[in-house]
PDB file of N, CA and C in Angstrom:
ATOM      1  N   UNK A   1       0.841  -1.180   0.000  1.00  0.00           N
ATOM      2  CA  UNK A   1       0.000   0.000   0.000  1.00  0.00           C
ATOM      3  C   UNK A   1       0.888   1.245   0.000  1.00  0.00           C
ATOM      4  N   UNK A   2       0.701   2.008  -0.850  1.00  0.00           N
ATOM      5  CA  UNK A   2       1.368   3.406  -1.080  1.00  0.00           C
ATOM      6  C   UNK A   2       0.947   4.360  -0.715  1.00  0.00           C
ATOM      7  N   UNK A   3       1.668   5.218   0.182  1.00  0.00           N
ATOM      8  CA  UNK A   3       1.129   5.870   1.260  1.00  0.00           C
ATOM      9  C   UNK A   3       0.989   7.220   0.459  1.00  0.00           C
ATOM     10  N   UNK A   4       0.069   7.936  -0.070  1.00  0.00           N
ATOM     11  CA  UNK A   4      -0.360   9.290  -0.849  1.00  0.00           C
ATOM     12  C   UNK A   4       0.351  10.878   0.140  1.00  0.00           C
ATOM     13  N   UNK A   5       0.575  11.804  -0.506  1.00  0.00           N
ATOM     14  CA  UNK A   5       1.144  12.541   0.545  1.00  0.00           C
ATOM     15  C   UNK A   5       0.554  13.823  -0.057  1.00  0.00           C
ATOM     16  N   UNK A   6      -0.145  14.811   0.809  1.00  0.00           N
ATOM     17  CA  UNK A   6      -0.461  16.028   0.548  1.00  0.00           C
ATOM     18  C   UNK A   6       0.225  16.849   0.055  1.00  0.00           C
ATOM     19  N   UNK A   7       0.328  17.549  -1.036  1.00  0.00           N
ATOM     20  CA  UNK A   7       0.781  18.338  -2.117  1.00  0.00           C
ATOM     21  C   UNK A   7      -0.635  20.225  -2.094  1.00  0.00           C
ATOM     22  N   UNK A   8       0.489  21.149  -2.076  1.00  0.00           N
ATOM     23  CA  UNK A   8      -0.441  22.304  -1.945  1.00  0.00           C
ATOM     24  C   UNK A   8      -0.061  22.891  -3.307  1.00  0.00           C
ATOM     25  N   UNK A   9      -1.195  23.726  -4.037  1.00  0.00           N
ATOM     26  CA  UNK A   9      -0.599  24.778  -5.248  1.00  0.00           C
ATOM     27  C   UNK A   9      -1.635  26.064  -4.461  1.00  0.00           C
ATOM     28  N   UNK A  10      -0.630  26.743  -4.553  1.00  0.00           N
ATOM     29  CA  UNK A  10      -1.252  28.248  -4.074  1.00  0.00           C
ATOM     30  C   UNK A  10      -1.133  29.035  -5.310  1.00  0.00           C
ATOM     31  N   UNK A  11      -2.394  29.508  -5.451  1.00  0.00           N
ATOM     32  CA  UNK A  11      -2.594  30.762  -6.401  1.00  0.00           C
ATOM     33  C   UNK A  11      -2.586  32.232  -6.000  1.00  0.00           C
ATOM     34  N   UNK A  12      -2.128  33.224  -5.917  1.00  0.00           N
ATOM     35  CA  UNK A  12      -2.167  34.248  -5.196  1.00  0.00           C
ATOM     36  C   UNK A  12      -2.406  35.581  -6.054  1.00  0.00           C
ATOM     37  N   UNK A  13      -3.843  36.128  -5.508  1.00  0.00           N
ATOM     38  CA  UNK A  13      -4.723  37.419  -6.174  1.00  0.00           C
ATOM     39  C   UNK A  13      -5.004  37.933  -4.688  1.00  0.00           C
ATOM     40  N   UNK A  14      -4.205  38.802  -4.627  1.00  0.00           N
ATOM     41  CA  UNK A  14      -4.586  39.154  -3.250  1.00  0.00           C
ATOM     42  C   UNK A  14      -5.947  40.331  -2.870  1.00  0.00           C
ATOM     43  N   UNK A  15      -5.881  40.191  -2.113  1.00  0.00           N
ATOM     44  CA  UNK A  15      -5.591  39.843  -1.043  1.00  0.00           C
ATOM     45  C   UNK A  15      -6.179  38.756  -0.186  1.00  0.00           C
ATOM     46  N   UNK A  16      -6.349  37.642  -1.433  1.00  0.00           N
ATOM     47  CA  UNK A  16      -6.723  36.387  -1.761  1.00  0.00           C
ATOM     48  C   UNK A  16      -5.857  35.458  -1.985  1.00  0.00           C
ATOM     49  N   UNK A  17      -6.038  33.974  -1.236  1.00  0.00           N
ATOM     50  CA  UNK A  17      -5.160  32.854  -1.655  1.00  0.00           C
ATOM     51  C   UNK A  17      -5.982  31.785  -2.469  1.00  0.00           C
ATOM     52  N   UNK A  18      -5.973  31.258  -2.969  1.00  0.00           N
ATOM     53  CA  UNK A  18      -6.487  29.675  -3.389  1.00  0.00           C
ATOM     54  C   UNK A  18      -5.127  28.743  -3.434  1.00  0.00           C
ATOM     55  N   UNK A  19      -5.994  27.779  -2.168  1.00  0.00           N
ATOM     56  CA  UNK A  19      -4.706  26.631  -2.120  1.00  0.00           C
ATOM     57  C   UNK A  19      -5.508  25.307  -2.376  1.00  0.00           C
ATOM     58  N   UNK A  20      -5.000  25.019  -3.814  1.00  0.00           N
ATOM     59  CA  UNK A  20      -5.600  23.892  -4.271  1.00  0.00           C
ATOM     60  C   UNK A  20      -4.762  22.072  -3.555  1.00  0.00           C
ATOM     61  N   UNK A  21      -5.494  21.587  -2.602  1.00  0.00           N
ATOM     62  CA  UNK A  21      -5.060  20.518  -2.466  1.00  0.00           C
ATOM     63  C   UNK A  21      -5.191  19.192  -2.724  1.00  0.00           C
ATOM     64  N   UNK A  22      -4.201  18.408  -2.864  1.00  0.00           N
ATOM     65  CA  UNK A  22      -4.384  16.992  -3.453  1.00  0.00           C
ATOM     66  C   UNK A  22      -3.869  15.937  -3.043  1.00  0.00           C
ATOM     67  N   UNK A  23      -4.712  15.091  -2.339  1.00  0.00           N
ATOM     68  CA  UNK A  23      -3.907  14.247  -1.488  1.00  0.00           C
ATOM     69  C   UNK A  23      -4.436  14.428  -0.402  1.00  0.00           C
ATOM     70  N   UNK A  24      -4.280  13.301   0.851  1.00  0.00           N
ATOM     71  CA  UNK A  24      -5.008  12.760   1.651  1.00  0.00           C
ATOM     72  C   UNK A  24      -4.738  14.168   2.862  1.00  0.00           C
ATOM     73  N   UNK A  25      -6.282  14.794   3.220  1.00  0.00           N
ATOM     74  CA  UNK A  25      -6.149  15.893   4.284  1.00  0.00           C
ATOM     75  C   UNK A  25      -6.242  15.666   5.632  1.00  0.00           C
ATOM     76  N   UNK A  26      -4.909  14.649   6.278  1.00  0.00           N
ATOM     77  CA  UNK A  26      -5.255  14.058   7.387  1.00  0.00           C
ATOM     78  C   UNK A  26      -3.904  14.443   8.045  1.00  0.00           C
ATOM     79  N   UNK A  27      -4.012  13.950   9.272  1.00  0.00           N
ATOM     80  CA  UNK A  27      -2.449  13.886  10.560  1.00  0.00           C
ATOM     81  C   UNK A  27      -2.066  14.613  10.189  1.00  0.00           C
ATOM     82  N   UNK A  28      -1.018  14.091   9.768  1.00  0.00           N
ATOM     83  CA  UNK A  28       0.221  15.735   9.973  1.00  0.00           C
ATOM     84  C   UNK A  28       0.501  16.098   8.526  1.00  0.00           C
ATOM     85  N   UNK A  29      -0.168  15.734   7.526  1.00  0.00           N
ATOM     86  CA  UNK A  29      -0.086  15.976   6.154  1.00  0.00           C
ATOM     87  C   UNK A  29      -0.792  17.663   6.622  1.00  0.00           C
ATOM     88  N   UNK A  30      -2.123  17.591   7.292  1.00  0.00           N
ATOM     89  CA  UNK A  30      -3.141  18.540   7.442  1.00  0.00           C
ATOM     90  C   UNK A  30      -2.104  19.993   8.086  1.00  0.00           C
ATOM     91  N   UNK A  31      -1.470  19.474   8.841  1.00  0.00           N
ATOM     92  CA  UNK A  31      -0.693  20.489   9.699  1.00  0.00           C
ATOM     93  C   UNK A  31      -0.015  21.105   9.112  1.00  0.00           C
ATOM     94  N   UNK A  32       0.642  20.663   7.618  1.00  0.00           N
ATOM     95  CA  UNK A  32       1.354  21.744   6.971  1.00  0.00           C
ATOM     96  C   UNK A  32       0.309  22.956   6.190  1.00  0.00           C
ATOM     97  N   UNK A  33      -0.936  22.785   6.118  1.00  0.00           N
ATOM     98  CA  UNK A  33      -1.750  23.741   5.899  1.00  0.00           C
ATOM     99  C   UNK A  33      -1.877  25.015   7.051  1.00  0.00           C
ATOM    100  N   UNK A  34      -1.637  24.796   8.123  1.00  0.00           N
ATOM    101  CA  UNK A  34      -1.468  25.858   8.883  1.00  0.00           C
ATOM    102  C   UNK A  34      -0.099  26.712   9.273  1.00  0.00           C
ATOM    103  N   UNK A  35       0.944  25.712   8.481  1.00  0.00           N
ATOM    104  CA  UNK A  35       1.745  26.722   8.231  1.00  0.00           C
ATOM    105  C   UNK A  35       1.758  27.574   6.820  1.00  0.00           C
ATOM    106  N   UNK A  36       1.529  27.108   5.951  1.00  0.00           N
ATOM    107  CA  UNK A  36       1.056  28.028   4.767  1.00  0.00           C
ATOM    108  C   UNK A  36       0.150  28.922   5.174  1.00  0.00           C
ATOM    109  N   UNK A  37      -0.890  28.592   5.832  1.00  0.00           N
ATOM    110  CA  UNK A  37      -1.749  30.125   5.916  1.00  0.00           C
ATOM    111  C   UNK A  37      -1.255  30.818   6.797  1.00  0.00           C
ATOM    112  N   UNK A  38      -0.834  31.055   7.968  1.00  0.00           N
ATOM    113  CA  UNK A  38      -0.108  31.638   8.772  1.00  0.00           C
ATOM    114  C   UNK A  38       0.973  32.246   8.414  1.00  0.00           C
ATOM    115  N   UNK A  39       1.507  31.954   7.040  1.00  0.00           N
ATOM    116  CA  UNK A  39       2.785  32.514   6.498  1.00  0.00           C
ATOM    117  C   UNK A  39       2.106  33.280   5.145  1.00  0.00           C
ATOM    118  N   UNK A  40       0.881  33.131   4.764  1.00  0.00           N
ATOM    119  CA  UNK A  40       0.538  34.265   4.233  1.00  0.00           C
ATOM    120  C   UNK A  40      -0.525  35.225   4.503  1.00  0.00           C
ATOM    121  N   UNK A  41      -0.962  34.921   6.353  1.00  0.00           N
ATOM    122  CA  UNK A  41      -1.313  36.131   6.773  1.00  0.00           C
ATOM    123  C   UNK A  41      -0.690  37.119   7.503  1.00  0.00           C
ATOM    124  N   UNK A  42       0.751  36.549   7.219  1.00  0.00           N
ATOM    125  CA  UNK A  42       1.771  37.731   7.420  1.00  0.00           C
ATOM    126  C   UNK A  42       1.887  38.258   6.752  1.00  0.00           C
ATOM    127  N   UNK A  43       1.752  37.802   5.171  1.00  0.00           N
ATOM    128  CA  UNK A  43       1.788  38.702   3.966  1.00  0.00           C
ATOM    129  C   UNK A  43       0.788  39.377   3.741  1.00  0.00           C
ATOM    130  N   UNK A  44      -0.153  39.740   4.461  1.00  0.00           N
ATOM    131  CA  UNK A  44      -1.161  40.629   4.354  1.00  0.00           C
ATOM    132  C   UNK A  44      -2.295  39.505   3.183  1.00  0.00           C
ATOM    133  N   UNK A  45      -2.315  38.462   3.262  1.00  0.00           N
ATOM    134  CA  UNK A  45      -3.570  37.608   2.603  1.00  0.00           C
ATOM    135  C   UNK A  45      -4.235  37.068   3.972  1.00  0.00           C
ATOM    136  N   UNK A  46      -5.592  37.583   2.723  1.00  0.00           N
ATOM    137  CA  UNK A  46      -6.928  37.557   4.165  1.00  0.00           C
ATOM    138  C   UNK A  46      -7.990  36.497   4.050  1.00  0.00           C
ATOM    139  N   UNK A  47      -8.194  36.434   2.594  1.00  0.00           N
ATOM    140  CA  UNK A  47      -9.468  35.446   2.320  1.00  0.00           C
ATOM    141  C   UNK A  47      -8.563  34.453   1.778  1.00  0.00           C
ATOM    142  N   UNK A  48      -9.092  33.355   2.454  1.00  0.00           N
ATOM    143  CA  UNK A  48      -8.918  31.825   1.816  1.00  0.00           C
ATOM    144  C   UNK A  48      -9.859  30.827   1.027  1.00  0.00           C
ATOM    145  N   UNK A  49      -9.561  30.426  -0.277  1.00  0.00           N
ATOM    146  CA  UNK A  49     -10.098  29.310  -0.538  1.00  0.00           C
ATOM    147  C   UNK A  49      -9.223  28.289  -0.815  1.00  0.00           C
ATOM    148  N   UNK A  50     -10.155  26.869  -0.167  1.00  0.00           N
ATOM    149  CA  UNK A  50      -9.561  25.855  -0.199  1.00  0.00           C
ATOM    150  C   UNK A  50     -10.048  25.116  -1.103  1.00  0.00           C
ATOM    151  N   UNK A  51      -9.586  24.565  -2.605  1.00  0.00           N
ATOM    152  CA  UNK A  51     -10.035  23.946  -3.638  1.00  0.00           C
ATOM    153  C   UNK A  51     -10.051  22.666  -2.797  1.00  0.00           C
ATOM    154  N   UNK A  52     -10.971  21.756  -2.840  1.00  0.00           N
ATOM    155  CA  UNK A  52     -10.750  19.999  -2.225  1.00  0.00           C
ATOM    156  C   UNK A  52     -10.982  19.203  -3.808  1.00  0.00           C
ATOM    157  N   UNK A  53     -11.234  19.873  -4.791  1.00  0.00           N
ATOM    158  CA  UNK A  53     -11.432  18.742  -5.802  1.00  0.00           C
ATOM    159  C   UNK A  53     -10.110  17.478  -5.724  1.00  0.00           C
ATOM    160  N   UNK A  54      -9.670  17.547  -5.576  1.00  0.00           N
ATOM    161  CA  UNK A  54      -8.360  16.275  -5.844  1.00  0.00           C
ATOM    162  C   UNK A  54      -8.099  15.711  -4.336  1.00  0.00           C
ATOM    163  N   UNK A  55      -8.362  16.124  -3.359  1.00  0.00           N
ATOM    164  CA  UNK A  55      -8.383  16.039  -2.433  1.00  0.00           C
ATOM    165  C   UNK A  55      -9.365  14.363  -1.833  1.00  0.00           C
ATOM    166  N   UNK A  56      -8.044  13.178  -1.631  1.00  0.00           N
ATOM    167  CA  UNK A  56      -9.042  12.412  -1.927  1.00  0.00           C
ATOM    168  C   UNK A  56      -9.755  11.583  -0.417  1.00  0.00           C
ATOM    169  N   UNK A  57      -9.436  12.239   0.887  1.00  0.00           N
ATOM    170  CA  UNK A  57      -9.504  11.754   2.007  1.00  0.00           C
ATOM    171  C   UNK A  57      -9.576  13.143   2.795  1.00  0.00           C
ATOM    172  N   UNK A  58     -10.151  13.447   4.021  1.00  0.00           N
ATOM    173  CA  UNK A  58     -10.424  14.080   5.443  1.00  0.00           C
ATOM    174  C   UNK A  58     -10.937  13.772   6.285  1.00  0.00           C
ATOM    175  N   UNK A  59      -9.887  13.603   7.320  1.00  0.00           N
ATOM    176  CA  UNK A  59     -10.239  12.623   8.539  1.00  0.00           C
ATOM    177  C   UNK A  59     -11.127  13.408   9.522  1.00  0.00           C
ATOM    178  N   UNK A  60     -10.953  13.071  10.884  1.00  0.00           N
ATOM    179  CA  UNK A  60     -11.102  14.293  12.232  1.00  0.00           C
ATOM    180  C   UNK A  60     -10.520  15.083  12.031  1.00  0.00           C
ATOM    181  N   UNK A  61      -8.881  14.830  11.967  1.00  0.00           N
ATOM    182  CA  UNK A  61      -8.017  15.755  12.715  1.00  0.00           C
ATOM    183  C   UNK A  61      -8.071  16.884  11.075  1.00  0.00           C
ATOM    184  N   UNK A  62      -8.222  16.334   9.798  1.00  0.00           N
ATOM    185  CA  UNK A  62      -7.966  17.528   9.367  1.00  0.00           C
ATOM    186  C   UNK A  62      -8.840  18.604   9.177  1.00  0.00           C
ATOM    187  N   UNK A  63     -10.577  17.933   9.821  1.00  0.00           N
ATOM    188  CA  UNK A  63     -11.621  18.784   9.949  1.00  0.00           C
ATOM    189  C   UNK A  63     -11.315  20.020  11.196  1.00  0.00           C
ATOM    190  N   UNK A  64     -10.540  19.383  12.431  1.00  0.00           N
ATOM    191  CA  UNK A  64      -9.847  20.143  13.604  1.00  0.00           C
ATOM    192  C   UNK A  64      -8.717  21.415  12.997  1.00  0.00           C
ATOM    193  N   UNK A  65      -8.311  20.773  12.252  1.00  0.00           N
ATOM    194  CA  UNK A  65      -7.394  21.659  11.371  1.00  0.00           C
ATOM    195  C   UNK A  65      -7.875  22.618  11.002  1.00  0.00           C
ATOM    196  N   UNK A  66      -8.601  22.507   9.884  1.00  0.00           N
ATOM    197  CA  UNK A  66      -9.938  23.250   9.657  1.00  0.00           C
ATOM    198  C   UNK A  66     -10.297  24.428  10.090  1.00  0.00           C
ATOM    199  N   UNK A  67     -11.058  24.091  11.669  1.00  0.00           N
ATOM    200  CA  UNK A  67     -11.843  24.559  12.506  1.00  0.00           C
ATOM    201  C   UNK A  67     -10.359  25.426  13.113  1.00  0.00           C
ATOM    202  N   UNK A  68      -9.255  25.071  13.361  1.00  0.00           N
ATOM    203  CA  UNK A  68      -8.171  25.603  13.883  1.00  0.00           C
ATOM    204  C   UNK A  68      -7.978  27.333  13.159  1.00  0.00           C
ATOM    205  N   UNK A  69      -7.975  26.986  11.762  1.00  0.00           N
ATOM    206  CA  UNK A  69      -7.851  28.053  10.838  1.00  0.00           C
ATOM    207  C   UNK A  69      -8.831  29.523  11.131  1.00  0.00           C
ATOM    208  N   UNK A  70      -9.883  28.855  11.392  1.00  0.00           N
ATOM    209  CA  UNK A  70     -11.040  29.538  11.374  1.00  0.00           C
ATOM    210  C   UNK A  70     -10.600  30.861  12.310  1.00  0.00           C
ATOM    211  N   UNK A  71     -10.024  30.674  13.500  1.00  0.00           N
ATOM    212  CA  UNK A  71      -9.772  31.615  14.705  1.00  0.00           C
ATOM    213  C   UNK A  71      -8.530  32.743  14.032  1.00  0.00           C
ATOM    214  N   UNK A  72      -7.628  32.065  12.880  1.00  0.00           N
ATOM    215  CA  UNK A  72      -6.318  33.032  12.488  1.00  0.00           C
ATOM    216  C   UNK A  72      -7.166  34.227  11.426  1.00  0.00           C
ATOM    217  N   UNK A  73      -7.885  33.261  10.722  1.00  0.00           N
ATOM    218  CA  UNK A  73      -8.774  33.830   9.541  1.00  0.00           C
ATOM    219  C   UNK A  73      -9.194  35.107  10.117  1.00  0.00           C
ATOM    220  N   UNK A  74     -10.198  34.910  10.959  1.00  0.00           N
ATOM    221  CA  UNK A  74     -11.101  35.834  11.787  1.00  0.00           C
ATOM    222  C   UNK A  74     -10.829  36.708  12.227  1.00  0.00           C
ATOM    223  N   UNK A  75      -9.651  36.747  12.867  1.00  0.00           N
ATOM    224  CA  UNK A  75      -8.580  38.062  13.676  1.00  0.00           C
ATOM    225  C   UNK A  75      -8.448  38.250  12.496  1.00  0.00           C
ATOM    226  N   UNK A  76      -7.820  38.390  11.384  1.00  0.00           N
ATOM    227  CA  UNK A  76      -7.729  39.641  10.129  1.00  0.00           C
ATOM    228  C   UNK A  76      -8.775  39.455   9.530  1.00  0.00           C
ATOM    229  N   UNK A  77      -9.805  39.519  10.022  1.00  0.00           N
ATOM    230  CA  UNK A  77     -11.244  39.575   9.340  1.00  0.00           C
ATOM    231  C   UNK A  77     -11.670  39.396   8.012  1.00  0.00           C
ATOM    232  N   UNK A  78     -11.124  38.485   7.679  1.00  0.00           N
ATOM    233  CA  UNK A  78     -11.073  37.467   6.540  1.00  0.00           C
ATOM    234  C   UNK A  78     -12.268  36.425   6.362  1.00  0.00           C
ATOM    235  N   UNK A  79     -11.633  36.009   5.177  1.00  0.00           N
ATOM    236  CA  UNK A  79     -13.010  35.204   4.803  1.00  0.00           C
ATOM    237  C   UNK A  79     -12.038  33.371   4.983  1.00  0.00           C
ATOM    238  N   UNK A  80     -12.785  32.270   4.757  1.00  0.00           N
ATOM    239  CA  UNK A  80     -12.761  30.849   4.302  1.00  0.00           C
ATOM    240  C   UNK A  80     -13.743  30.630   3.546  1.00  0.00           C
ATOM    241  N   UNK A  81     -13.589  30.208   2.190  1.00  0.00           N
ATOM    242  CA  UNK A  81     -14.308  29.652   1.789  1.00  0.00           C
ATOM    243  C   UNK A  81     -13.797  27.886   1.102  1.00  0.00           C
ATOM    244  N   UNK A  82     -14.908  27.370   0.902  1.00  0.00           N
ATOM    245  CA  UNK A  82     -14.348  25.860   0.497  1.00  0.00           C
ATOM    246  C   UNK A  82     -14.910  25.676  -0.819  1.00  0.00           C
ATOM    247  N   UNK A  83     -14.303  25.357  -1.728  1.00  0.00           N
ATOM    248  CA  UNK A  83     -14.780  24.735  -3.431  1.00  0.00           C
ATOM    249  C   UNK A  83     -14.688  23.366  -3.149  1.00  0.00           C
ATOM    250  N   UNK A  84     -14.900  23.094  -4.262  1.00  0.00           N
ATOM    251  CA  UNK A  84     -15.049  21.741  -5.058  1.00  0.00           C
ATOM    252  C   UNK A  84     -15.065  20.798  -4.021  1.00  0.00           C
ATOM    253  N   UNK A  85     -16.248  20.899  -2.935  1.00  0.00           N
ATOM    254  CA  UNK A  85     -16.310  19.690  -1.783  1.00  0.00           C
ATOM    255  C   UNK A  85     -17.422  18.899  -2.369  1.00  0.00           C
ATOM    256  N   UNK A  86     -16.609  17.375  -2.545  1.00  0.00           N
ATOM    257  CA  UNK A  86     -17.946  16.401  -3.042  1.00  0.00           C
ATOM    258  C   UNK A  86     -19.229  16.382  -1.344  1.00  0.00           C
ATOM    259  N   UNK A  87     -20.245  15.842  -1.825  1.00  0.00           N
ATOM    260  CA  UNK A  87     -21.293  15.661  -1.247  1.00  0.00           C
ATOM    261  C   UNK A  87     -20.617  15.015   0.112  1.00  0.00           C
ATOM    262  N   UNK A  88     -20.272  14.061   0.233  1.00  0.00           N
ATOM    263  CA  UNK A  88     -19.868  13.490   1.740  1.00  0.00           C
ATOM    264  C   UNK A  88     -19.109  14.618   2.517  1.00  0.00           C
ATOM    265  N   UNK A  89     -18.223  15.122   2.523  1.00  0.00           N
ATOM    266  CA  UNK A  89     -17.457  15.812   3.187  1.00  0.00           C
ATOM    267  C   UNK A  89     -18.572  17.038   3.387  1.00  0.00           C
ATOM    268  N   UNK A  90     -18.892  17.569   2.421  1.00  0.00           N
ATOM    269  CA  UNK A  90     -19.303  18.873   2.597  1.00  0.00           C
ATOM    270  C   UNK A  90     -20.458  18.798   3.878  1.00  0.00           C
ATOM    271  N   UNK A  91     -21.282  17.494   3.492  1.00  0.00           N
ATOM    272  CA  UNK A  91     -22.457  16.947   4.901  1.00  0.00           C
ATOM    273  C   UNK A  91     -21.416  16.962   6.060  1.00  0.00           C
ATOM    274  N   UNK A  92     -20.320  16.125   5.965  1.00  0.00           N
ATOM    275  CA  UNK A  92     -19.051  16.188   6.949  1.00  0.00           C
ATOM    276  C   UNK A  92     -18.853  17.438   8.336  1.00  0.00           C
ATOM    277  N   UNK A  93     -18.855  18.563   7.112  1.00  0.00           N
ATOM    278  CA  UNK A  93     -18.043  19.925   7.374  1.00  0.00           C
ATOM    279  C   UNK A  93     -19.021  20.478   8.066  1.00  0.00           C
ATOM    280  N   UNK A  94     -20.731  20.620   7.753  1.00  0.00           N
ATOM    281  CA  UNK A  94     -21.479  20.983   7.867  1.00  0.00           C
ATOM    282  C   UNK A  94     -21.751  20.471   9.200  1.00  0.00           C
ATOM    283  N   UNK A  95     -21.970  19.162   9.795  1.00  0.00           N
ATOM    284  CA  UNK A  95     -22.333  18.555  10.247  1.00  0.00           C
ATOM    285  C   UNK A  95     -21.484  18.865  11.695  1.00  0.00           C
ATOM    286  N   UNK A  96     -20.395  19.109  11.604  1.00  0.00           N
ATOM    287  CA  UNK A  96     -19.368  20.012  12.724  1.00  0.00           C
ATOM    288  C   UNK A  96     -19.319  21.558  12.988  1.00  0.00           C
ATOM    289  N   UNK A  97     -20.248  21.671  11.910  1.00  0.00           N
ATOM    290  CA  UNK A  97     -20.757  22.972  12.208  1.00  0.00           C
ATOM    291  C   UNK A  97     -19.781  24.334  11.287  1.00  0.00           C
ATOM    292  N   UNK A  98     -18.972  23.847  10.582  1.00  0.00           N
ATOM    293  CA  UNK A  98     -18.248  24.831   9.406  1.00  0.00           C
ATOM    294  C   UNK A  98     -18.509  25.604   8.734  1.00  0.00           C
ATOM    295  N   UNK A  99     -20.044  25.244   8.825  1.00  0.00           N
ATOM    296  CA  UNK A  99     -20.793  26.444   7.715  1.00  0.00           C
ATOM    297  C   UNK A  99     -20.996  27.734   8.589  1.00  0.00           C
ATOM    298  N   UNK A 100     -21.312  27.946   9.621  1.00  0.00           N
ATOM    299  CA  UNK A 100     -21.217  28.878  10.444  1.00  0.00           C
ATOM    300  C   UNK A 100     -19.850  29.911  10.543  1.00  0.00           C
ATOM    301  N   UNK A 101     -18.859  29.277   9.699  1.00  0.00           N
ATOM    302  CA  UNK A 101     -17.571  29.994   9.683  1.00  0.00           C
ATOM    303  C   UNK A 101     -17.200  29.839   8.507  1.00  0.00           C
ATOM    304  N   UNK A 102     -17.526  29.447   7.353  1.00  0.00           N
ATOM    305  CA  UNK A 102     -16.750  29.164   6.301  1.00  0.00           C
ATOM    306  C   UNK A 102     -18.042  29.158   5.331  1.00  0.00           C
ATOM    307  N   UNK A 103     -18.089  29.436   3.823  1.00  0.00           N
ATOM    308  CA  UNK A 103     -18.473  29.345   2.820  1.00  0.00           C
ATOM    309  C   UNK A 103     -18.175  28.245   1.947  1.00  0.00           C
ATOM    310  N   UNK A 104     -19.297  27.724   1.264  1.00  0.00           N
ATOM    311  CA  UNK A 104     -19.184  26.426   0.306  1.00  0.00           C
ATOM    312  C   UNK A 104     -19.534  27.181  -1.070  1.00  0.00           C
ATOM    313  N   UNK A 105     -18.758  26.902  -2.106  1.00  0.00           N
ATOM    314  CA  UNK A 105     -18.813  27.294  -3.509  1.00  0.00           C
ATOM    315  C   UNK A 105     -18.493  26.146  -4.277  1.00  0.00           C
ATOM    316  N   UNK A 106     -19.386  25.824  -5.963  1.00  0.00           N
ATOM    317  CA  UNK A 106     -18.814  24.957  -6.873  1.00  0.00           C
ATOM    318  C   UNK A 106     -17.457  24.824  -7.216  1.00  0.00           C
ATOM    319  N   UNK A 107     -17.248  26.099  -7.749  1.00  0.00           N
ATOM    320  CA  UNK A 107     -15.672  26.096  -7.984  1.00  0.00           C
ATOM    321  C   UNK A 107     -15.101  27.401  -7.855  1.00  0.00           C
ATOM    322  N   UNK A 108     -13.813  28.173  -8.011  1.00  0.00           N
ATOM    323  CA  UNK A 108     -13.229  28.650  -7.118  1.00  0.00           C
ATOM    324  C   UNK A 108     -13.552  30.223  -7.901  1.00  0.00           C
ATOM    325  N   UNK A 109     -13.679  30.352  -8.949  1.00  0.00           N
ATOM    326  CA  UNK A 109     -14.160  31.538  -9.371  1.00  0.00           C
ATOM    327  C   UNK A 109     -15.156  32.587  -9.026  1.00  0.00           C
ATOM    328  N   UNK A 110     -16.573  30.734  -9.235  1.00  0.00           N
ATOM    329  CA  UNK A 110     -17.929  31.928  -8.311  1.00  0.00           C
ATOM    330  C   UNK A 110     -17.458  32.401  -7.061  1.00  0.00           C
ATOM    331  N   UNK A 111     -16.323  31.428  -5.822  1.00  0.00           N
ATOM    332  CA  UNK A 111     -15.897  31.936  -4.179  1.00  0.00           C
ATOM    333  C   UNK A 111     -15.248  33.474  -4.246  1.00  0.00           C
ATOM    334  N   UNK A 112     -14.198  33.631  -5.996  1.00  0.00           N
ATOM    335  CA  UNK A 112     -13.823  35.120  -6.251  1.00  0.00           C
ATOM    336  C   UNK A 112     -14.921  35.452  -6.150  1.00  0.00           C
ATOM    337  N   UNK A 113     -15.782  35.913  -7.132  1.00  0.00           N
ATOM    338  CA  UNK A 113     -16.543  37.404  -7.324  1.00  0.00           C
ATOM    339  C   UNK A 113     -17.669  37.142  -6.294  1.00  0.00           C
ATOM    340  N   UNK A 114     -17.658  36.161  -5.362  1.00  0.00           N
ATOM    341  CA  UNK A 114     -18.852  36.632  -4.484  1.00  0.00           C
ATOM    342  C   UNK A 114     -17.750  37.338  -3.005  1.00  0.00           C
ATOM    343  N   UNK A 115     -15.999  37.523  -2.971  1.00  0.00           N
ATOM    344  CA  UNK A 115     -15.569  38.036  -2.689  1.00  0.00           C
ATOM    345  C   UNK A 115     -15.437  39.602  -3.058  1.00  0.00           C
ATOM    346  N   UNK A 116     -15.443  39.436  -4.112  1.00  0.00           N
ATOM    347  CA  UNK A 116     -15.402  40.970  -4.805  1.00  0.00           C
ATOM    348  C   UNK A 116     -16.770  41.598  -5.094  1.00  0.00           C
ATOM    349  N   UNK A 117     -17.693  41.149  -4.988  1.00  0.00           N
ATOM    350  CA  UNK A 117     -19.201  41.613  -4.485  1.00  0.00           C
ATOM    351  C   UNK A 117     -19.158  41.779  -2.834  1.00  0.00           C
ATOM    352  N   UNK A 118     -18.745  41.662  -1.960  1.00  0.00           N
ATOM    353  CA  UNK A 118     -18.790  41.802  -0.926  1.00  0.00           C
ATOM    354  C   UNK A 118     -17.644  42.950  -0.468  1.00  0.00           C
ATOM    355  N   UNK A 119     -16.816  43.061  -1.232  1.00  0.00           N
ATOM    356  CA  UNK A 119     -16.086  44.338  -0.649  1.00  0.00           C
ATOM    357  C   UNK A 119     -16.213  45.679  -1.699  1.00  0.00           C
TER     358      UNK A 119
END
């Protein structure tokens, strides 16, 4: 069995990120996502989207992860939003209560301009 390893592509329109991930969003794969965002809300990036299309696993801990983000986001009064979440997860996300802090979009364009309608 071949163990899959989380891979990030960051797109950067600021004061906007899209970090498209691929690969299993669990343990400590998940944990390098909070150092990427934390290292570009030093760079003055505020809103996040997280593409999950390729994204082929999320456990607990990377829903905790998640939910972890939510508190850095918030202090620079930023946005999360989530794309391309198939049906299970998104019930998942919801179901822990994510929607209360985070936005669900098809894909990552409509998550832009309903950013840029809002400011």
């Amino acid at each position: 069995m071949s163990t899959k390893t989380l891979t990030t592509a960051i797109e950067k329109i600021a004061p906007t990120a899209i970090l498209k991930i691929d690969g299993p969003f669990n343990d400590f794969h998940a944990k390098e996502i909070i150092e990427i965002i934390d290292d570009l809300l030093e760079q003055e990036f505020v809103h996040f989207i997280i593409n999950f299309d390729q994204c082929i696993e999320v456990n607990n801990y990377g829903v905790s992860v998640l939910i972890s983000l939510i508190g850095s986001i918030n202090a620079k009064k930023g946005k999360l939003i989530f794309t391309n979440v198939d049906q299970h997860l998104e019930k998942k996300l919801k179901m822990m209560g994510l929607a209360a802090y985070a936005e669900f979009y098809s894909e990552d364009k409509v998550a832009l301009e309903s950013l840029i309608e809002k400011h």
